[in-house]
Protein backbone atom coordinates (compact mmCIF):
# COMPACT_ATOMS: atom_id res chain seq x y z
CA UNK A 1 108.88 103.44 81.91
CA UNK A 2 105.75 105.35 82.96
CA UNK A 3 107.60 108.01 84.70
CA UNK A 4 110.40 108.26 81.80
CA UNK A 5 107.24 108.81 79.74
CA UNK A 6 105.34 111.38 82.07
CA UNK A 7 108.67 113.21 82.09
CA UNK A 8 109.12 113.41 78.54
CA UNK A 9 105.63 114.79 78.26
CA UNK A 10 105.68 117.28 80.32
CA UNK A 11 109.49 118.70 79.00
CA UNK A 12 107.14 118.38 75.38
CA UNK A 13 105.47 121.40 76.44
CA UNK A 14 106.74 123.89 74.64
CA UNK A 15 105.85 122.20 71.06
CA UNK A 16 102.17 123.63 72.51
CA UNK A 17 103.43 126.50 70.33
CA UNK A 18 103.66 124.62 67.05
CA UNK A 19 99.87 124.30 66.67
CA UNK A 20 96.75 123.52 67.63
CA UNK A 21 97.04 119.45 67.23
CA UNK A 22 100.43 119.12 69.16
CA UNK A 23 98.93 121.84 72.24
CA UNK A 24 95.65 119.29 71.81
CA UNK A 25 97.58 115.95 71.99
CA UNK A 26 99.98 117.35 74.75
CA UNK A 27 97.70 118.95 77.17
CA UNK A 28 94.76 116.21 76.83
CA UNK A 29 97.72 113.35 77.68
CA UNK A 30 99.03 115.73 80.62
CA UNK A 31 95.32 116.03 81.83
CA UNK A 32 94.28 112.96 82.07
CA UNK A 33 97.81 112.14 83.82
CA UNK A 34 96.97 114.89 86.12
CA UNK A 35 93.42 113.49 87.17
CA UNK A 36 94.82 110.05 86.67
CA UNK A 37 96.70 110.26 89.85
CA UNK A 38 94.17 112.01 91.85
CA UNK A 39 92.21 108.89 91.18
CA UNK A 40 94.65 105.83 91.43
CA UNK A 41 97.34 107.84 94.12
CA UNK A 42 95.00 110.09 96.09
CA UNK A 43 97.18 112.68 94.74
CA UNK A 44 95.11 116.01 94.94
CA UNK A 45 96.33 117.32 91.13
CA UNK A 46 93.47 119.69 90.08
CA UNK A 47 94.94 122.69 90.11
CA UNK A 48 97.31 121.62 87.57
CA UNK A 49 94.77 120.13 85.78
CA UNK A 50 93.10 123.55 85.47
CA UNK A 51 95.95 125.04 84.16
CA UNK A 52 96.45 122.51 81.31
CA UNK A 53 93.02 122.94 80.39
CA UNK A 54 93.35 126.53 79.96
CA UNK A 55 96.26 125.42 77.69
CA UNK A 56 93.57 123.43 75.38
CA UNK A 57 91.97 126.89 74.71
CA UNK A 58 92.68 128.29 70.87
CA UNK A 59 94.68 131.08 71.51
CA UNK A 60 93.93 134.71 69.04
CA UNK A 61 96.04 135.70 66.08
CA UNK A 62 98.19 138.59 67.54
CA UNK A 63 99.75 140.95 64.63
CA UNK A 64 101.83 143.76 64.62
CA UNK A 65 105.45 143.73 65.67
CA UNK A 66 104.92 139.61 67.36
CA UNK A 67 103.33 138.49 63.73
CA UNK A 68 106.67 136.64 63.06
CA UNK A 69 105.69 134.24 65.79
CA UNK A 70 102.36 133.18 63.86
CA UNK A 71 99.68 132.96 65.40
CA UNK A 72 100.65 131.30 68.61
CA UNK A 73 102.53 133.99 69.57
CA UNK A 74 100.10 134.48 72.92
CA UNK A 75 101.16 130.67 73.89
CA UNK A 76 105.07 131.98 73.55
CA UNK A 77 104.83 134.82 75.34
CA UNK A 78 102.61 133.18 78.09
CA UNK A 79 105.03 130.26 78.16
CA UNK A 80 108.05 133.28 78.88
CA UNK A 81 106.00 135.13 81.34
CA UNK A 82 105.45 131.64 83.36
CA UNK A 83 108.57 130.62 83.23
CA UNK A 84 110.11 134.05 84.04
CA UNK A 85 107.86 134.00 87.29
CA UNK A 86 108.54 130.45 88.41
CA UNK A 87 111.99 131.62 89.10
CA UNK A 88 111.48 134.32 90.45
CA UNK A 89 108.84 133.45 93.23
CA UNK A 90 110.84 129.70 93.47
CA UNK A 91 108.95 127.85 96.50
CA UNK A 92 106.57 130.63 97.57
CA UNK A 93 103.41 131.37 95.30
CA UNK A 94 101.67 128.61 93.59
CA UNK A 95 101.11 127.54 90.53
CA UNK A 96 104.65 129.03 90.11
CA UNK A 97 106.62 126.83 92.39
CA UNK A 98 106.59 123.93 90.56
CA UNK A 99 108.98 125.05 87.56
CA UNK A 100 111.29 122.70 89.72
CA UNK A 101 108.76 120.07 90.45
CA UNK A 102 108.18 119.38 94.21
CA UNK A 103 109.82 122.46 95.44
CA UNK A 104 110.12 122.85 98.85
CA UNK A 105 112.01 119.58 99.34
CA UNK A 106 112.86 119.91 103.03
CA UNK A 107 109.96 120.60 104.30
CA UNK A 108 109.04 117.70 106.77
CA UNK A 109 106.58 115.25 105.64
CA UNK A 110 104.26 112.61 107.41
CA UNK A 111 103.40 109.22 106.58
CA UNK A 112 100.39 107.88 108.00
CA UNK A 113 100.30 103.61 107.63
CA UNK A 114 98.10 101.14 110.04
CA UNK A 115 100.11 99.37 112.09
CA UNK A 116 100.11 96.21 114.99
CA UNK A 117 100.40 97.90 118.32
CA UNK A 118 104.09 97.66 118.93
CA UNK A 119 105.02 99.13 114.95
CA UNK A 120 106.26 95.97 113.72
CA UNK A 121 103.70 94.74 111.13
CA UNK A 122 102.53 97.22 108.48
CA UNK A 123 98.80 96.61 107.53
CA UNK A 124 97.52 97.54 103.64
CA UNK A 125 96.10 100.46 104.00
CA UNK A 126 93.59 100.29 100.53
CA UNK A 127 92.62 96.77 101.98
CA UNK A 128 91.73 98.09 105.41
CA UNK A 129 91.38 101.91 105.50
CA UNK A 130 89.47 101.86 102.02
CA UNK A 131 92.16 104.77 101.06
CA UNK A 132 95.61 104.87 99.76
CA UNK A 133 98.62 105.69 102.38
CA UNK A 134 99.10 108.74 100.48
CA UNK A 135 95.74 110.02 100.91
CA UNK A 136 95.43 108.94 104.08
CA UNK A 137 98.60 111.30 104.91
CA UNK A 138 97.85 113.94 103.36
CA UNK A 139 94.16 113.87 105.43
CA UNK A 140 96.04 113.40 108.45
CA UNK A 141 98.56 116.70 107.89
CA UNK A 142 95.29 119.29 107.45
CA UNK A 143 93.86 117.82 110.48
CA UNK A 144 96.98 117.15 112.66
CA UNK A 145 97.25 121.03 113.94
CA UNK A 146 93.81 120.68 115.99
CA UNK A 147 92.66 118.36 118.11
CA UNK A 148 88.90 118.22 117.21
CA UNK A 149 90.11 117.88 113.63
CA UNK A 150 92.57 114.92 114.87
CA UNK A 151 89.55 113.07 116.45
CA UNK A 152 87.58 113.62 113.26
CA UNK A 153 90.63 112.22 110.82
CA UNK A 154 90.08 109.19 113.55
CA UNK A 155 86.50 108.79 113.63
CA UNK A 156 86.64 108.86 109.58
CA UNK A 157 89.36 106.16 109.41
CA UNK A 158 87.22 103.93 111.28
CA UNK A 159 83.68 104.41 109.31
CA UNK A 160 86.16 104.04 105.94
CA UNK A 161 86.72 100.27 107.42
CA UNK A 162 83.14 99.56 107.14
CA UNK A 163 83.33 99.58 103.49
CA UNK A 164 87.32 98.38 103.09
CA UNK A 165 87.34 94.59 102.23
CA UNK A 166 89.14 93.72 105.56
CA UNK A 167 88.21 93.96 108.64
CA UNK A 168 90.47 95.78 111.12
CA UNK A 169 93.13 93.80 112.26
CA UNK A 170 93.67 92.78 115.90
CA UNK A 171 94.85 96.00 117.57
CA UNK A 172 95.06 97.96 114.42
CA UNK A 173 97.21 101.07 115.55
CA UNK A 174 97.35 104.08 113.41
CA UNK A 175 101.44 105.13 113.24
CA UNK A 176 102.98 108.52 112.31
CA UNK A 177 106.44 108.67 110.50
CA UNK A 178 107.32 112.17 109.84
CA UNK A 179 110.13 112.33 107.12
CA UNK A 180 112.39 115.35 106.61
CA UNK A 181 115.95 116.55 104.51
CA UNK A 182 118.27 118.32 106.62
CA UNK A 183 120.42 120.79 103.92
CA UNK A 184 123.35 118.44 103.60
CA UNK A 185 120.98 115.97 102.02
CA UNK A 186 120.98 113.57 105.53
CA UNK A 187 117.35 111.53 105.87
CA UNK A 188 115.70 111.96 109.12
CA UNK A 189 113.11 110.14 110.03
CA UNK A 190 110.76 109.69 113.39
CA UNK A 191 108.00 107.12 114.24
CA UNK A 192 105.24 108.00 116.84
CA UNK A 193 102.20 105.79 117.55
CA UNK A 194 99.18 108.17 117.16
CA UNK A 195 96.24 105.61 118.18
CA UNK A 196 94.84 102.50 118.28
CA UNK A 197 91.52 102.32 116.19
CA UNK A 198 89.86 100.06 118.38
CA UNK A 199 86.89 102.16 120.46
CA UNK A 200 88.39 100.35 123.98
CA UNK A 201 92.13 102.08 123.89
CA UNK A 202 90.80 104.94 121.11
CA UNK A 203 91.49 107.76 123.66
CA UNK A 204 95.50 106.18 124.56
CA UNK A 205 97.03 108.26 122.33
């Protein structure tokens, strides 16, 4: 229900050109979506948030030749020019690759989840890590092309414990399962064990 509702919302954007108590109602609900899920999913949304905020600015009568618009002719011709350059630049300049959401959609991804030693038992991350899995991978892929930044993802998953409600598990073992779409559409996936978080065996990686 939530996401057939998010959906729905965010296909409403056009009516932004109807007035200024649709474009109010519309962008203030996609807003607080947007910083709704950087809060309860660790999903970093603020750029889009930005953008909808612009869209909560009133927007100048234009005359002339566009005066049969009304006055939010800006917001149509805005709403053109962005959708006009969202396919055209597809995947590769942001904010205009998401016209299809998620572009980009074989680009290989990693999971990050806590782990018993051999990969068997999947520990909760929020109850241990003090994080959500899907922050805690996204920390892990800006810090998994250096090794000093690698160490430092570590270190920080460790001092996050301190103030999670569980203690680390016996042999807690952080586990890395890349996920990626090969053009036919065929899931591949990989498991690695990156390290345990216990200082003893931190450096058998």
């Amino acid at each position: 229900m939530t996401l057939w509702v998010v959906l729905l919302l965010e296909l409403s954007t056009p009516l932004v050109i109807l007035g200024t108590a649709p474009r109010a109602v519309i962008c203030g609900s996609l807003l607080l979506f947007h910083l709704g899920s950087l809060w309860v999913l660790s999903v970093d949304f603020r750029e889009n948030a930005m953008l909808v905020a612009l869209g909560m600015l009133p927007l100048p009568f234009v005359g002339g030749p566009w005066v049969s618009l009304g006055p939010q002719a800006p917001a149509v011709m805005v709403f053109a020019a962005a959708t006009v350059l969202s396919l055209a630049f597809d995947d590769r300049v942001y904010p205009f690759s998401n016209l299809p959401m998620f572009a980009a959609a074989y680009r290989p991804a990693s999971v990050v989840t806590l782990r018993s030693p051999d990969g068997s038992e999947i520990h909760p991350t929020p109850e241990v890590v003090n994080c959500s899995t899907s922050g805690l991978s996204r920390e892990y892929s800006a810090a998994e092309s250096s090794s000093d930044a690698l160490d430092a993802f570590v270190t920080q998953v460790r001092r996050r414990n301190a103030a999670a409600p569980s203690p680390l598990p016996d042999g807690a073992t952080l586990w890395v399962e890349t996920v990626d779409v090969d053009p036919a559409g065929t899931v591949r996936t990989s498991q690695r064990r990156l390290c345990s978080l216990f200082p003893s065996t931190a450096d058998g990686r």
